[in-house]
N, C-alpha and C. Protein backbone atom coordinates (compact mmCIF):
# COMPACT_ATOMS: atom_id res chain seq x y z
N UNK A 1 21.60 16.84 32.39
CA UNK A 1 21.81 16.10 31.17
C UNK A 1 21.75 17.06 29.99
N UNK A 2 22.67 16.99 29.18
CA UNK A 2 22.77 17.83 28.00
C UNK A 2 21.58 17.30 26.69
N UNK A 3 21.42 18.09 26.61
CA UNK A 3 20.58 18.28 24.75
C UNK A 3 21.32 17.95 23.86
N UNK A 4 21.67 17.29 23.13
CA UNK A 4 21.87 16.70 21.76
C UNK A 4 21.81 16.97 20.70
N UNK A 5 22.07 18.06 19.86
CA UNK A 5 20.79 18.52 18.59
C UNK A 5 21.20 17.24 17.61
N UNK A 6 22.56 16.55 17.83
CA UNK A 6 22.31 15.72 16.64
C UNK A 6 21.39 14.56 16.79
N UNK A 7 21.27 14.18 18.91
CA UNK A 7 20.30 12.93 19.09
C UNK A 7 18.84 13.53 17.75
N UNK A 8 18.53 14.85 18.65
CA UNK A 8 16.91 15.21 18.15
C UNK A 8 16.77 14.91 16.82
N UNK A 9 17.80 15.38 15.92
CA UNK A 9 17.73 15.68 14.43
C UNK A 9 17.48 13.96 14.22
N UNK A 10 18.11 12.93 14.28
CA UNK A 10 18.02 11.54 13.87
C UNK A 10 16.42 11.10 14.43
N UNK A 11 16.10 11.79 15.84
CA UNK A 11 14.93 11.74 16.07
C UNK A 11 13.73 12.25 15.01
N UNK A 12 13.84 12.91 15.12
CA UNK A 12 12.64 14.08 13.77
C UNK A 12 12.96 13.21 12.49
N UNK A 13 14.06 12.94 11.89
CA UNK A 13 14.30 11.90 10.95
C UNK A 13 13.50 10.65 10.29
N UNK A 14 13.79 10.13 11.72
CA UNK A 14 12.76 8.51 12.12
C UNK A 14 11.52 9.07 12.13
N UNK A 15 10.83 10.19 12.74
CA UNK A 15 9.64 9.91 13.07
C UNK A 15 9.22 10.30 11.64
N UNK A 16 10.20 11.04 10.72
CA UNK A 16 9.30 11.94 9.38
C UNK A 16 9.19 10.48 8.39
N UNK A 17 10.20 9.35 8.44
CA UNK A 17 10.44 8.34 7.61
C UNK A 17 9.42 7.57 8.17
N UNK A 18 9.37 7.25 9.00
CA UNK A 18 7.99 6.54 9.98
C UNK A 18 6.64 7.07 9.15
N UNK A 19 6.40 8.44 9.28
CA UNK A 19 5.03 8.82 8.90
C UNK A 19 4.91 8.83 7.20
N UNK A 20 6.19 9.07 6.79
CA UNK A 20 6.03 9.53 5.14
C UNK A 20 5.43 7.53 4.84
N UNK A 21 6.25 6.52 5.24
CA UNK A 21 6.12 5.26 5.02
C UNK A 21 4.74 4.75 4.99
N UNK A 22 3.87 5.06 6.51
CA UNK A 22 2.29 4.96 6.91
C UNK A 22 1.51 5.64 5.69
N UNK A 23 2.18 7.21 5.39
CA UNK A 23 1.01 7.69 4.33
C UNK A 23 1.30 6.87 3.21
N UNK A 24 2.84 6.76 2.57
CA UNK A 24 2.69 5.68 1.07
C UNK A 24 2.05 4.16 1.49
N UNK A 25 1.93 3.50 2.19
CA UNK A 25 1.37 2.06 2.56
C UNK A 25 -0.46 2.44 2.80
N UNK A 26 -0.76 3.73 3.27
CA UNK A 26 -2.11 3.71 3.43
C UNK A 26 -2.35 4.28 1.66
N UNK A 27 -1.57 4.87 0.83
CA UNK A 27 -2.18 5.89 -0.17
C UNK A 27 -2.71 4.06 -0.99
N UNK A 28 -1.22 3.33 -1.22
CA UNK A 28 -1.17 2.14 -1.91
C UNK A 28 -2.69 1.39 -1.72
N UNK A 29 -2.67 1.35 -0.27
CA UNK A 29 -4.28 0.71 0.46
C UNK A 29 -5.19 1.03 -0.32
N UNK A 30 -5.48 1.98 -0.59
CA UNK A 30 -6.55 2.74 -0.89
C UNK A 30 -6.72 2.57 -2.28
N UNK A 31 -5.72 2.53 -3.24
CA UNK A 31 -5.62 2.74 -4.68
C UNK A 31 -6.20 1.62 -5.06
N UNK A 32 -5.85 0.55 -3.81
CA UNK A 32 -5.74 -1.00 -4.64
C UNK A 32 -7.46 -1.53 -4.17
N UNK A 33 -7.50 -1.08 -2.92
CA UNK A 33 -9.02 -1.21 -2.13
C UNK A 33 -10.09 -0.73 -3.47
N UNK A 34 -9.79 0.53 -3.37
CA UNK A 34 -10.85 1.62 -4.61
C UNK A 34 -10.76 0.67 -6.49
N UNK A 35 -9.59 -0.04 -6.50
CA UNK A 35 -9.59 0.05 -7.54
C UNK A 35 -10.44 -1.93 -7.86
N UNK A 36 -10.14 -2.34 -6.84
CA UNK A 36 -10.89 -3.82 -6.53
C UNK A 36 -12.34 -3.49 -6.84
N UNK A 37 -13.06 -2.46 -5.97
CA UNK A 37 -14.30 -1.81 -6.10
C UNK A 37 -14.70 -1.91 -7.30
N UNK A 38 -13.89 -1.06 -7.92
CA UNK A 38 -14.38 -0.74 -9.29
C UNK A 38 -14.34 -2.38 -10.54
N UNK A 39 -13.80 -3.18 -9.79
CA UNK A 39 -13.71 -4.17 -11.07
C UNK A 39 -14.55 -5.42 -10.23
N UNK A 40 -15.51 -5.09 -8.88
CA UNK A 40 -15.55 -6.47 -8.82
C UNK A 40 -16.94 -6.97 -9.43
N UNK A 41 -17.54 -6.48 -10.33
CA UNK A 41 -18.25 -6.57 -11.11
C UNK A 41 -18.45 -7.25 -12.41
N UNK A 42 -17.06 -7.38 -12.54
CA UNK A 42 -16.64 -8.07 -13.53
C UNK A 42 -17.09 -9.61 -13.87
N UNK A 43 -17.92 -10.11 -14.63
CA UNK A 43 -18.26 -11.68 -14.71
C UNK A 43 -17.53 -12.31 -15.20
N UNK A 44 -16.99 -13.14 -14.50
CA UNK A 44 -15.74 -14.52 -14.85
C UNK A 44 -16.38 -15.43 -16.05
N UNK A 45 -15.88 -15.91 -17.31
CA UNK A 45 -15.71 -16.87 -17.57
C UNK A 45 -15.49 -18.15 -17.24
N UNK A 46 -16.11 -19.29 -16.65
CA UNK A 46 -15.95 -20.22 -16.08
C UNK A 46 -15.12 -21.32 -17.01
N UNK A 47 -16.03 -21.71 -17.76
CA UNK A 47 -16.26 -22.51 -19.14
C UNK A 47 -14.46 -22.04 -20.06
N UNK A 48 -14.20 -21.31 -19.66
CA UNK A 48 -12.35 -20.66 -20.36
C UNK A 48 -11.53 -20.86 -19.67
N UNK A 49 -12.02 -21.61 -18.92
CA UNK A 49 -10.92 -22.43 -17.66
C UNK A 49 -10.24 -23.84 -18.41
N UNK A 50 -11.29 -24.33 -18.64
CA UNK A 50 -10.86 -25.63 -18.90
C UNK A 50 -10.17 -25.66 -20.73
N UNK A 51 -9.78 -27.25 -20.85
CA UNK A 51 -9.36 -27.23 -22.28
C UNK A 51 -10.25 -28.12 -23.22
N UNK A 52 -10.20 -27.14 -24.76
CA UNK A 52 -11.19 -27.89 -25.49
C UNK A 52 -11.08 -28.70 -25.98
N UNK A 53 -11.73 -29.78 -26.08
CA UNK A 53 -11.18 -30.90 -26.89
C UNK A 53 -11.60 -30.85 -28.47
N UNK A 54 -11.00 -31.28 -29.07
CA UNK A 54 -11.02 -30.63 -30.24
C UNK A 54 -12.24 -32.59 -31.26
């Protein structure tokens, strides 16, 4: 069976688009994970929910 270089090349392709995809979806993870962290401290207004009656 013959070698391919153009099969391989579409191969190496997929797998680099595959991995580049995993690192931007894990970097995103992380930004949004880390950045939840940092705000969940934050105390809600309850009472600014509703409407005032005047």
């Amino acid at each position: 069976m013959e070698h391919n270089l153009h099969d391989e090349t579409k191969l190496l392709a997929l797998i680099g688009l595959l991995v580049s995809v995993l690192l931007v979806v894990s970097i995103l993870f992380g930004v949004t994970y880390f950045s939840d962290l940092k705000h969940a401290h934050d105390e809600v207004d309850v009472k600014g929910c509703y409407i005032k009656s005047s």
